[in-house]
Protein backbone atom coordinates (compact mmCIF):
# COMPACT_ATOMS: atom_id res chain seq x y z
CA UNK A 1 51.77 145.22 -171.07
CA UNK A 2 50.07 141.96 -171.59
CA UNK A 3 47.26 140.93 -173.69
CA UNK A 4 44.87 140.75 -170.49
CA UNK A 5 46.03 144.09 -168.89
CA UNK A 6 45.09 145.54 -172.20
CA UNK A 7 41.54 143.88 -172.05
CA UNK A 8 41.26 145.05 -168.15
CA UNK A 9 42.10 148.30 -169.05
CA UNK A 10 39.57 148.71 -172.63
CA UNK A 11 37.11 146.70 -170.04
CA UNK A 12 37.39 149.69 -167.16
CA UNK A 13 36.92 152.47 -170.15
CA UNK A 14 33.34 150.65 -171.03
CA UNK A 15 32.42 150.41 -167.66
CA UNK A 16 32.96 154.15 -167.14
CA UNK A 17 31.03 155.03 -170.30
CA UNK A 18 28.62 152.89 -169.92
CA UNK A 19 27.78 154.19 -166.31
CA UNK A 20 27.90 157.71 -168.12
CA UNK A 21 25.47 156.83 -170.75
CA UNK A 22 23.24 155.59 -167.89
CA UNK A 23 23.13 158.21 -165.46
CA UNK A 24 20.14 160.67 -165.09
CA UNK A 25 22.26 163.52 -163.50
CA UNK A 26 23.79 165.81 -165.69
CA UNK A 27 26.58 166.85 -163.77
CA UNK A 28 27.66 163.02 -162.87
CA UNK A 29 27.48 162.20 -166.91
CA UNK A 30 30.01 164.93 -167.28
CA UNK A 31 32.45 163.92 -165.35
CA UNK A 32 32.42 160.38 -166.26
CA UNK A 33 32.85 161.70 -169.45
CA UNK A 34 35.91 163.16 -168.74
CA UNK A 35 36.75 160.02 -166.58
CA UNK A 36 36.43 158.58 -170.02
CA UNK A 37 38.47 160.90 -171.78
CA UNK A 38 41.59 160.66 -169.80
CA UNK A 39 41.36 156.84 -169.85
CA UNK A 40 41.33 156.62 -173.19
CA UNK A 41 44.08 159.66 -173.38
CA UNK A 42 46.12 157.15 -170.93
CA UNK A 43 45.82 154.16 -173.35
CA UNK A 44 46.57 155.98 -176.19
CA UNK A 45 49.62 157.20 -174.76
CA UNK A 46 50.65 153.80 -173.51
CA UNK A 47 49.88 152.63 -177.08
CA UNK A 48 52.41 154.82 -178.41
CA UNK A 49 55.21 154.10 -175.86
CA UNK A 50 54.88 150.40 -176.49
CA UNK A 51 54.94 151.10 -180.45
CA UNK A 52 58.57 153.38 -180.10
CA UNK A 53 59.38 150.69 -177.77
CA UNK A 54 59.01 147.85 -179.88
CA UNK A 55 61.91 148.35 -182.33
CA UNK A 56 64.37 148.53 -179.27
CA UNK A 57 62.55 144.92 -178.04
CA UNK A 58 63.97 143.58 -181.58
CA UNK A 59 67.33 144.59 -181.90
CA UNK A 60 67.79 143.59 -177.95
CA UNK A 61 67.15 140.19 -178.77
């Protein structure tokens, strides 16, 4: 994943918290929330896949 995927993605995690942390109805905070959650549970996963996947990029090349 490249540098500005990475950004797009960290960029559409603030937006979602953001519009959490602004909303006046409980029920819609909530569930951005969790929005939130699993986007950040995504990245982190994708974090770790590139990180295992990094040693097998080296001795590849």
């Amino acid at each position: 994943m490249t540098d500005s995927e990475w950004k797009e993605r960290w960029h559409e995690v603030e937006r979602f918290r953001l519009m959490a942390h602004e909303t006046t109805d409980p029920v819609a905070a909530a569930l951005l929330l969790d929005i939130v959650l699993d986007l950040e549970a995504d990245l982190n996963e994708l974090v770790d896949v590139e990180a295992q996947g990094l040693p097998w990029l080296g001795a590849v090349a």
